[in-house]
Every structure is written in structure tokens, then in C-alpha cells.
Protein backbone atom coordinates (compact mmCIF):
# COMPACT_ATOMS: atom_id res chain seq x y z
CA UNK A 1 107.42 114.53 123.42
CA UNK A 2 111.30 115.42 123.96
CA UNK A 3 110.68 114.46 128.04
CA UNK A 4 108.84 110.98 126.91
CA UNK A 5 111.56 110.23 124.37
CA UNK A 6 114.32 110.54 127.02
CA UNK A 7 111.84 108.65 129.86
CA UNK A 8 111.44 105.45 126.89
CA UNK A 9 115.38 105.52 126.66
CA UNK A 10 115.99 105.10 129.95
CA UNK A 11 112.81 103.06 131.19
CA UNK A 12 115.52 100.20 129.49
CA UNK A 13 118.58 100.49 131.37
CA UNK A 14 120.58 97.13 130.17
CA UNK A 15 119.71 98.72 126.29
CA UNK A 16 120.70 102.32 127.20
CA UNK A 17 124.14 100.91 129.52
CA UNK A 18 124.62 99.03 126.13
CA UNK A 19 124.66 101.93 124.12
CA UNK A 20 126.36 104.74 126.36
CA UNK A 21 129.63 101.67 127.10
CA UNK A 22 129.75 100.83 123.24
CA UNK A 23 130.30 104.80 122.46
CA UNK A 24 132.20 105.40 125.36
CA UNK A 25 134.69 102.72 124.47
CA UNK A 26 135.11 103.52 120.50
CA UNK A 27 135.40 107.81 121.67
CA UNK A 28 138.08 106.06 124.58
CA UNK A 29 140.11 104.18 121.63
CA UNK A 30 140.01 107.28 119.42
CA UNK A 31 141.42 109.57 121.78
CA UNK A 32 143.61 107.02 123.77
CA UNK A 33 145.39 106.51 120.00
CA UNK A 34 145.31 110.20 118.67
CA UNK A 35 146.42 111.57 122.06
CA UNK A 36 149.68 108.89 121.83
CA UNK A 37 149.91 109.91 118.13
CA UNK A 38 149.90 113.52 118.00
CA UNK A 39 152.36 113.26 121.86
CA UNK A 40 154.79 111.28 119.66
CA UNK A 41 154.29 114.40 116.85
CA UNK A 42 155.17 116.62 119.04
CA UNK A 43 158.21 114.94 120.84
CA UNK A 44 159.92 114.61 117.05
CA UNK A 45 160.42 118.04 117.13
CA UNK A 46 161.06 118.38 121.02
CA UNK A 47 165.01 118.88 120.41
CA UNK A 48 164.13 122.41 118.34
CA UNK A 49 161.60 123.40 120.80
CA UNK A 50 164.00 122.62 123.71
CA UNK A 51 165.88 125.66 122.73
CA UNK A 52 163.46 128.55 122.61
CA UNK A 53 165.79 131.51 122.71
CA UNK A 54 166.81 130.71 119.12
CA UNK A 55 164.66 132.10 116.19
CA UNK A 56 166.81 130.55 113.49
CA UNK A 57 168.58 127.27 112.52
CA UNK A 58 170.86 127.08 110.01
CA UNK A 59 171.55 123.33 107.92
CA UNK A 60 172.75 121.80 105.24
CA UNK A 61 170.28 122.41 102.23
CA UNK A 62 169.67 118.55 102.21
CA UNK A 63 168.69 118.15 105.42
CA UNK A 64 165.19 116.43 105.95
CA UNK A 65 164.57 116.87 109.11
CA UNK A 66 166.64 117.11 112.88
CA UNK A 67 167.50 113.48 112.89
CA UNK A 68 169.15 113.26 109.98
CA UNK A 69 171.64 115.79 109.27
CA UNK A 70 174.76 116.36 107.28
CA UNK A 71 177.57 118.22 108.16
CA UNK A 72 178.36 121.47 107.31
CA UNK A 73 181.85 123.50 107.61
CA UNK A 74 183.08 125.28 110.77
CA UNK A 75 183.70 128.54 108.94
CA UNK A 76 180.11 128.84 108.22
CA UNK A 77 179.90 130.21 111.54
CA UNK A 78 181.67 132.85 111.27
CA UNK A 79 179.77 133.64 107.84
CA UNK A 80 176.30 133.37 109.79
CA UNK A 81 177.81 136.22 112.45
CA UNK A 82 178.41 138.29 109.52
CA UNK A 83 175.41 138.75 108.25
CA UNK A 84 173.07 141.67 109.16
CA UNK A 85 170.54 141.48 111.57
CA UNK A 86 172.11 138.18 113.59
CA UNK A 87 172.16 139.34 116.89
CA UNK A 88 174.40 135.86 118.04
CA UNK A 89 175.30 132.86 116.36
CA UNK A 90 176.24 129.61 118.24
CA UNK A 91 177.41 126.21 117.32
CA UNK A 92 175.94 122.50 117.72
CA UNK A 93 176.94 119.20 117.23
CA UNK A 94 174.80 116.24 117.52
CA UNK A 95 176.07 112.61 116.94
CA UNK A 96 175.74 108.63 117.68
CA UNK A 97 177.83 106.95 120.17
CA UNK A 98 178.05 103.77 122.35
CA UNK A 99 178.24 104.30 125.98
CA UNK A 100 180.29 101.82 128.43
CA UNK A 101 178.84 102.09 132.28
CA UNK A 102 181.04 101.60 135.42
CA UNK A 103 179.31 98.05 135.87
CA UNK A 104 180.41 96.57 131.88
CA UNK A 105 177.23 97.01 130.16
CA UNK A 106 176.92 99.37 127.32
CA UNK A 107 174.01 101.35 125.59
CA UNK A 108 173.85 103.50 122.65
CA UNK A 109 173.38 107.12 123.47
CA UNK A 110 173.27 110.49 121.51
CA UNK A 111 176.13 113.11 121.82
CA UNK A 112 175.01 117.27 121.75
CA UNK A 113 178.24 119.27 121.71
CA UNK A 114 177.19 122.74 122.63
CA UNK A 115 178.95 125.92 122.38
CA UNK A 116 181.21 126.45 125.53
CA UNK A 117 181.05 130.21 126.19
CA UNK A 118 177.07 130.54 126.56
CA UNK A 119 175.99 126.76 126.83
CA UNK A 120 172.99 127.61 124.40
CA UNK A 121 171.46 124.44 124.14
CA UNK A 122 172.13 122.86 127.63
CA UNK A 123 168.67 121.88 128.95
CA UNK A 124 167.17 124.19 131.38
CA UNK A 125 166.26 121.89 134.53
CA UNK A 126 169.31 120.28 136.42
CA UNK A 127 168.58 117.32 139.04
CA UNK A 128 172.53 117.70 139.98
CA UNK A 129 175.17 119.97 138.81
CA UNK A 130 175.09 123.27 137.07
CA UNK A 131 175.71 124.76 134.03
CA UNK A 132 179.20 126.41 134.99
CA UNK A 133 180.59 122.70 135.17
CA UNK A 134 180.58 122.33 131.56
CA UNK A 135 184.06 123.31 131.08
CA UNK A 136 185.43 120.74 133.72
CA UNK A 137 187.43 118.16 132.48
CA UNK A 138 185.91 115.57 131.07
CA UNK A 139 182.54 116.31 132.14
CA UNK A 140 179.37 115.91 130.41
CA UNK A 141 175.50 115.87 131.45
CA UNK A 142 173.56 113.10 131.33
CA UNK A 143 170.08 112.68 130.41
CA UNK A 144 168.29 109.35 132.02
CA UNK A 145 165.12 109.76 130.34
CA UNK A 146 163.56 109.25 133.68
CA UNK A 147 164.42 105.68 133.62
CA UNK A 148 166.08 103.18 136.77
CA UNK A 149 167.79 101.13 134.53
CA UNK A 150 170.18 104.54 133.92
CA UNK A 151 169.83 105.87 137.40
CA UNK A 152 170.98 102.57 138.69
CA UNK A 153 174.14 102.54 136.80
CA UNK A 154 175.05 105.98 136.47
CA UNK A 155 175.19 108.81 138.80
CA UNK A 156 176.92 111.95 139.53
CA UNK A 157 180.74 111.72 139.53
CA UNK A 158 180.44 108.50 138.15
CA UNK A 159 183.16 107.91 135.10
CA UNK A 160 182.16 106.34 132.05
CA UNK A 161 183.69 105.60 128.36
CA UNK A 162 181.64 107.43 125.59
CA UNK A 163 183.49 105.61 122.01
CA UNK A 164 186.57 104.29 124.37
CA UNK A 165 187.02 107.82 125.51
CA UNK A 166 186.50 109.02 129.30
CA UNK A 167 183.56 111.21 130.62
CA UNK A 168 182.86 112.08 133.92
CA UNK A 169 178.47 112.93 134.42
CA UNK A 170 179.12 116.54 135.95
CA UNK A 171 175.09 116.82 136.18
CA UNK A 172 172.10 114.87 135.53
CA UNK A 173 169.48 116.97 133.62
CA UNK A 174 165.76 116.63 132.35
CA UNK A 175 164.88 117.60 128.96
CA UNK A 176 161.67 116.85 127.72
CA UNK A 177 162.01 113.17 126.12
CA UNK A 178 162.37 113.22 123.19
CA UNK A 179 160.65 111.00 119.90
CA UNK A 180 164.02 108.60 119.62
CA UNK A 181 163.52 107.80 123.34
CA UNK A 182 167.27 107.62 123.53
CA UNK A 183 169.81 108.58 126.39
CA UNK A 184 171.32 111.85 125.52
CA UNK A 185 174.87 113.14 127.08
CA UNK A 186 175.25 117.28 126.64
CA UNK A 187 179.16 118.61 126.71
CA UNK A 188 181.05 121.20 124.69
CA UNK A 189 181.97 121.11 120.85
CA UNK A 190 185.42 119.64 120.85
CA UNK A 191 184.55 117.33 123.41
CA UNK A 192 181.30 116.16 121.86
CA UNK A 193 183.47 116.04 118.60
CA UNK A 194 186.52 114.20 120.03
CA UNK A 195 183.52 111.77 121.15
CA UNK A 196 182.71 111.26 117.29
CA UNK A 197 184.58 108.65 114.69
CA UNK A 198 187.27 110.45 112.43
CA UNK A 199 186.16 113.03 109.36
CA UNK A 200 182.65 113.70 111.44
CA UNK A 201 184.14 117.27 112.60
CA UNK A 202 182.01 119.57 111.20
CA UNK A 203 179.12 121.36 112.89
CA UNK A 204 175.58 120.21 112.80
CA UNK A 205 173.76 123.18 112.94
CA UNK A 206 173.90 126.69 113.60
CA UNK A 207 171.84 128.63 116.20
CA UNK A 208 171.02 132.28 115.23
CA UNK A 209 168.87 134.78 117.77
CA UNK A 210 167.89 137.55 115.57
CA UNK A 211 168.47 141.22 116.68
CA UNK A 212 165.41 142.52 118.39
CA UNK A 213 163.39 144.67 115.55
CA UNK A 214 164.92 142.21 113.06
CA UNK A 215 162.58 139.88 111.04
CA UNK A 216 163.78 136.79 111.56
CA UNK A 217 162.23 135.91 107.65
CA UNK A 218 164.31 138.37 106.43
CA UNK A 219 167.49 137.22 108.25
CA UNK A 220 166.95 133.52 107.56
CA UNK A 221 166.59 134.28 103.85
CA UNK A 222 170.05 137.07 104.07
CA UNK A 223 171.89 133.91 105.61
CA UNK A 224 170.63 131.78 103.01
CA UNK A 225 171.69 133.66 100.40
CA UNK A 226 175.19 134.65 101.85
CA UNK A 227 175.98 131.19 102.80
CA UNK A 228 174.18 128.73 100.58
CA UNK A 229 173.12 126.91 103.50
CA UNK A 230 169.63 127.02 104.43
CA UNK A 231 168.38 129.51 107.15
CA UNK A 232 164.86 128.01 108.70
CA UNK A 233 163.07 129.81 111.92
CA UNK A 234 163.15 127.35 114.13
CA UNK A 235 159.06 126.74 114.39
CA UNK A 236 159.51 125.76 110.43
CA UNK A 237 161.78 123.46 111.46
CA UNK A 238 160.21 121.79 114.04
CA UNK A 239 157.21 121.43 111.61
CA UNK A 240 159.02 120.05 108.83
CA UNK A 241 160.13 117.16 111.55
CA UNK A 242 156.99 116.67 112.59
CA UNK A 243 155.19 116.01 109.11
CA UNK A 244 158.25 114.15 108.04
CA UNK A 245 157.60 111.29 111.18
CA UNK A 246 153.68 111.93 110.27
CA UNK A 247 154.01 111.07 106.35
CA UNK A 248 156.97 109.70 105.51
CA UNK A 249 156.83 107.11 108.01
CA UNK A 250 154.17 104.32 108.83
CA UNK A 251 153.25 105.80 112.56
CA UNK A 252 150.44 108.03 110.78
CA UNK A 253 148.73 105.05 109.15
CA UNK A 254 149.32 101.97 112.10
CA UNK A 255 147.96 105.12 114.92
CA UNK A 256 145.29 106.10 112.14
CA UNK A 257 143.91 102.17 111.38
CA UNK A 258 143.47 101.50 115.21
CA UNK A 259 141.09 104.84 115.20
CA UNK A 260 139.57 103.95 112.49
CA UNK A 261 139.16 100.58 114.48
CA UNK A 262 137.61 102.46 117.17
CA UNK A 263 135.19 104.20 114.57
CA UNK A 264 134.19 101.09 113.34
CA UNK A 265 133.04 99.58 116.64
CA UNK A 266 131.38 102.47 117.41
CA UNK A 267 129.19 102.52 114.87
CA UNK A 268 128.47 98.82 114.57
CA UNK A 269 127.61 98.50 118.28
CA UNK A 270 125.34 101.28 118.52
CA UNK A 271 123.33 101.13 115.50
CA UNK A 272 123.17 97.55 116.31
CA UNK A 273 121.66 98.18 120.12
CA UNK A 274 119.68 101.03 119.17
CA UNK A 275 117.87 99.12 115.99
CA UNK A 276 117.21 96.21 118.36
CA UNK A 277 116.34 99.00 121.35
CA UNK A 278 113.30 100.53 118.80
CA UNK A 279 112.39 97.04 118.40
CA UNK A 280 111.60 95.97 121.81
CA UNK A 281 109.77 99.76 121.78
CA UNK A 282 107.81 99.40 119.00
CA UNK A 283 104.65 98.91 120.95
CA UNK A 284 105.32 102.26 122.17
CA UNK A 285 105.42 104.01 119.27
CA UNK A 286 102.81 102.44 117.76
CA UNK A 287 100.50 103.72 120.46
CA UNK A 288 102.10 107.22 119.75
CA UNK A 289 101.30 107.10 116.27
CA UNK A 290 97.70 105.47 117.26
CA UNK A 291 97.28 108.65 119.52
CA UNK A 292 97.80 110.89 116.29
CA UNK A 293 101.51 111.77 116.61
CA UNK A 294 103.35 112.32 113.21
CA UNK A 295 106.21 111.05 110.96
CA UNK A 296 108.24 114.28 111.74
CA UNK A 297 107.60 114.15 115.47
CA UNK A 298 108.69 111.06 115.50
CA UNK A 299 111.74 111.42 113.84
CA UNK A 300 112.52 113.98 116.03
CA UNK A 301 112.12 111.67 119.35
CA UNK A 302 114.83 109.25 117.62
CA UNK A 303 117.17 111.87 116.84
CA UNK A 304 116.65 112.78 120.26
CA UNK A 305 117.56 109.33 121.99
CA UNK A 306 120.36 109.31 119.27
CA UNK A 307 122.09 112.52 120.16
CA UNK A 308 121.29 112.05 123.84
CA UNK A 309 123.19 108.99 123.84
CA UNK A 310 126.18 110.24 121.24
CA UNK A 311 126.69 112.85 123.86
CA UNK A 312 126.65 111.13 127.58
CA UNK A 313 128.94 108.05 125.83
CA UNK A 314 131.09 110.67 124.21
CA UNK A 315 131.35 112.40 127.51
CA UNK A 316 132.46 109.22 129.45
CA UNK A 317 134.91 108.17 126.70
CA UNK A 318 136.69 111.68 126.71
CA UNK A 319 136.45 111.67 130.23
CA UNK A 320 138.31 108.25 130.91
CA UNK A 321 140.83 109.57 128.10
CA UNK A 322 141.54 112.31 130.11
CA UNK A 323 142.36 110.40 133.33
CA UNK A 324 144.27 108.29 131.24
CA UNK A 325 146.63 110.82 130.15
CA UNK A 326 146.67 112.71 133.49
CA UNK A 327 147.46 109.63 135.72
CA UNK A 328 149.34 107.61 133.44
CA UNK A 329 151.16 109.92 131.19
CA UNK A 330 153.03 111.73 134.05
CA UNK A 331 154.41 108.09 135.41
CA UNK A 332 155.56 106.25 132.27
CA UNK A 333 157.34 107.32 128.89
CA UNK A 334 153.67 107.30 127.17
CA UNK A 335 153.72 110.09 125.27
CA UNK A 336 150.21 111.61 125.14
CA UNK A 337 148.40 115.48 124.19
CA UNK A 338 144.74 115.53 123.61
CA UNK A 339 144.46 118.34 122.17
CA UNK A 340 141.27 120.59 121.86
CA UNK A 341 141.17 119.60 118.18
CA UNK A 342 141.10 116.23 118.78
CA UNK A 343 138.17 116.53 121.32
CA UNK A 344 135.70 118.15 118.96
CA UNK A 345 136.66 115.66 115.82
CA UNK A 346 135.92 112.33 118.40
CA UNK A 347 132.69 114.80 119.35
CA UNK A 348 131.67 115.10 115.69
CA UNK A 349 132.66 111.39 114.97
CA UNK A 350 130.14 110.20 118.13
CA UNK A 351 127.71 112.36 116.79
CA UNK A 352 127.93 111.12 113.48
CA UNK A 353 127.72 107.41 114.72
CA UNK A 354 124.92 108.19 116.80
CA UNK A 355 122.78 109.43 113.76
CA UNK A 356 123.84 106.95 111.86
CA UNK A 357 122.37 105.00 113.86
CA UNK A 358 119.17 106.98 113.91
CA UNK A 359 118.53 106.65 110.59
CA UNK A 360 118.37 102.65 110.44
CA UNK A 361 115.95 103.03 113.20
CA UNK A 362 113.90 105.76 111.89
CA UNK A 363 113.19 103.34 108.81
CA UNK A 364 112.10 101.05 111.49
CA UNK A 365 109.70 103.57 113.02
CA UNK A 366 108.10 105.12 110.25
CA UNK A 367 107.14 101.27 109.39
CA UNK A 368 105.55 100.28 112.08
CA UNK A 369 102.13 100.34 112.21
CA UNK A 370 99.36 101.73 114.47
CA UNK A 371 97.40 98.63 114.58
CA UNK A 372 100.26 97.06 116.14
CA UNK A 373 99.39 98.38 119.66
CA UNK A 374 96.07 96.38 119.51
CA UNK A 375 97.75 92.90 118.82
């Protein structure tokens, strides 16, 4: 019965391309959305995770999340050394400024002061220029996001005004992009502060690597308590962005209606083509069930056609997803991750649909009547 229940599903193939394309769109919609959502998650905390050799950030006890931050004092530092178990503590700075190019045109940018002995923080891939040119005069490294608009107007050796003040671009570098989207210009401390407006000359954060044996828990909390600043690892803190963007903001719900969008079309189409599919079959089963076949064999050969076609549309939906984010991700700013989780809750959700479906045409079935076949 399972071979002739595939063989009736496919003896229609305008009903059955129907049914696979409506599927295959709603699973492409789902994932297309999710995979943008949870890519834009992940770039709000991209500025922690951009500095992996740290195990500990230290901020003001107010602080909500990376992009918005409060100052805290430059003695702190030394304070955060102090304490046991801190195997190195560095400094960063992080702050707004307006940008004039070489050509007149200006452009708000983001300013990351790092600490000049060690340059924790710089990014890790260079285009031009090296790390060693961060104590040059003047010189900073600029981030272009990728984008021609920047590369046309500002290269290497090129000399700019950051706030009215002079930088030379020692180095173009290429961070992962990060949720803002916004040029970013790396230098030392007092440059990046002499960048900033008067009475913004504190430090941002604090970077701590923890001595190795040391748990970093236990160090966070000893900082914590020694300080009365707070002392998060940094994975916490690149969480606590994360579900900040995800709940405090609307991005969660506009990302989460046009999936539930995609849900709803899903469903509607396919129970709608597979109810009218049993229809234009219901000569067929009506011979089955003259021929002696029962309710619960029956039932089985529609959850059969349902799953069968949950499954191949599925398939085809993640599948064009996937090129998607392969072809087009790499090429653009699109941020995109689909994630294994994601794949098996659109999997679930087509299966879902699909017997949803199934059931409205099951009630169809188990109504129709033997005699039919002789009419």
C-alpha cells in the first residue's frame, strides 16, 4: 500500500509540484529570516568575541550591554592587576566620532583606543600595515567594513580629521563586521582619548587573561569584590549583548512575524492542495476501500503522501537557504548563520504543516464512500 500511495501522489504532477513549491517556499522564508536573525545575534556580540585571548571584562556595574557603556576610572586598572589570579590586565576605550575624508565628505565612525604596549584588541587580519605601526604618529587602523564607498576615499597613508584632529590610516584591517555596521578606526589609549570630547577620559573596559590554573569565576568575582566594578567572563558578556538586541529591542518580533508569515503560508497552501489533491483521488480510494482496505490503512497512505511531501519540500527549501547564505552571504553585508538548530525546528515545523494537512484530508477519506467507484 506504502508503494501505491507514493505512485497516486505522483501519478498528479501539477498537484504534487503544487505542494513540494508551497513547502519549499514557507521552509525558504523561515530559514532565509532566522538565518539573518540569529547572523545579526551573533554580530552584537562580535566586538567581545573579536578578542579571544581575554577570559574577563571588567565594566561599570550599570552597564547593559557593549554598546552602551559608562566610564569607569583609570586607577581601576591598576586595582584589577592587583588582584590574585590576573595573569594581565589591559585597557580599552571605545567612543563616537565624526570622520572628515581627504575629498570633504564626512561619516560617523567608532573610535577603539587600545593599550599601546601589547595592542590587545587590534584585529588579527591586516590588508596593509602591521601591528608595530601603532605607535607612529598619528596613525590609526581603519576598518572599511568591506565597503567601496570607504575604499574609494580612504587608503593607506591617506590623512584624515577624526573630531578636527589629524590621523594618518597606518593599516587597513578586517574584523568581523560587526551588528552597528559602522566604520571603526583602532589606535592607542591617549590617542583614541584625545579623539574624544572633553570629561570622556576614562577607560571603557578592562581586559583581564586569567593565570593558567586560575578559574576565571573565581577571579571575576575577587575583582568584583575588590573593585566594585563588575568582573564578567567574556562569553557572559557577549550573551548578555546578544539577548539584550534579541528582547529588548523590536528585531526579535519584526524577524519572528515574517517566520511566522512563512508558517502561515505553509500551512494554508498545502492543506489547501492536498484537500483538493484527495478530492480529485477520491475515485481511487473508493475502489481501495471497495477492494476491502481499512480505515487505519488508509490513514496510513495519507500520512504517507503527507510526510513524503513535508520532507522533499522541506529538503528543497533548506537547500535553496543554504545556497543563499553560501553565495550571497560571503558578497554582501547580509549577515546570515543557519544553524543546526534552526534546521531541525523548520524540519519539525514542515512536518507539522504537512500533518496538518493530513488530518483535513483524512476526514475527507474516511467519508467517502465505496459505492462511489461505481458512479
Amino acid at each position: 500500500m506504502n508503494l501505491v500511495a507514493i505512485r497516486m501522489l505522483l501519478g498528479d504532477g501539477a498537484k504534487y509540484l503544487a505542494l513540494v513549491s508551497g513547502l519549499a517556499f514557507a521552509t525558504f522564508l523561515m530559514l532565509n529570516q532566522g538565518g539573518i536573525f540569529f547572523g545579526l545575534m551573533d554580530r552584537s556580540g562580535a566586538a567581545i568575541s573579536n578578542v579571544p585571548e581575554v577570559d574577563v571584562w571588567v565594566i561599570h556595574p550599570k552597564t547593559p550591554q557593549y554598546d552602551q557603556r559608562h566610564p569607569i576610572f583609570d586607577v581601576a586598572l591598576q586595582r584589577v592587576r592587583g588582584v590574585p589570579g590576573v595573569a594581565w590586565a589591559v585597557p580599552r576605550y571605545v567612543s563616537g566620532a565624526s570622520a572628515r575624508f581627504p575629498d570633504g565628505s564626512f561619516c560617523g565612525i567608532s573610535v577603539v583606543g587600545v593599550d599601546r604596549a601589547t595592542g590587545v584588541g587590534l584585529p588579527h587580519t591586516f590588508e596593509t600595515g602591521d601591528p608595530s605601526q601603532l605607535n607612529d604618529p598619528d596613525a590609526v587602523f581603519w576598518d572599511n567594513m568591506s565597503l567601496d564607498i570607504y575604499r574609494r576615499v580612504l587608503k593607506t597613508g591617506d590623512v584624515f580629521e577624526i573630531n578636527d584632529r589629524r590621523a594618518r590610516v597606518a593599516g587597513i584591517v578586517t574584523p568581523p563586521l560587526s551588528f552597528s555596521g559602522t566604520p571603526t578606526v583602532y589606535t592607542t589609549i591617549e590617542r583614541a582619548q584625545s579623539y574624544s570630547p572633553p570629561g570622556r577620559d576614562g577607560l571603557s573596559y578592562v581586559l583581564v587573561k586569567v593565570q593558567d590554573g586560575a578559574d576565571p569565576d573565581d577571579v571575576a568575582k575577587a575583582i568584583s569584590d575588590t573593585t566594585g566594578l563588575e568582573a564578567i567572563r567574556s562569553r557572559d558578556f557577549a550573551q548578555r549583548t546578544k539577548d539584550f538586541y534579541m528582547f529588548e529591542g523590536g528585531i526579535a518580533f519584526n524577524f519572528g512575524f515574517t517566520v511566522l508569515l512563512g508558517a502561515i503560508v505553509g500551512v494554508a497552501v498545502s492543506a489547501q492542495t492536498f484537500y483538493t489533491f484527495v478530492l480529485e483521488n477520491a475515485k481511487n480510494f473508493a475502489t481501495l476501500k471497495a477492494m476491502g482496505l481499512g480505515r487505519r490503512a488508509l490513514v496510513q497512505m495519507v500520512l504517507l503522501q503527507a510526510t513524503f511531501v513535508g520532507l522533499v519540500g522541506w529538503g528543497l527549501g533548506a537547500g535553496c537557504a543554504a545556497l543563499f547564505g553560501w553565495d550571497i552571504g560571503p558578497r554582501t553585508l547580509m549577515a546570515f548563520q543557519l544553524s543546526h538548530a534552526l534546521l531541525w525546528c523548520s524540519l519539525i515545523a514542515m512536518v507539522l504543516t504537512s500533518l496538518f494537512a493530513a488530518v483535513i484530508a483524512i476526514y475527507r477519506v474516511l467519508k467517502i464512500e465505496p459505492a462511489l467507484v461505481f458512479r
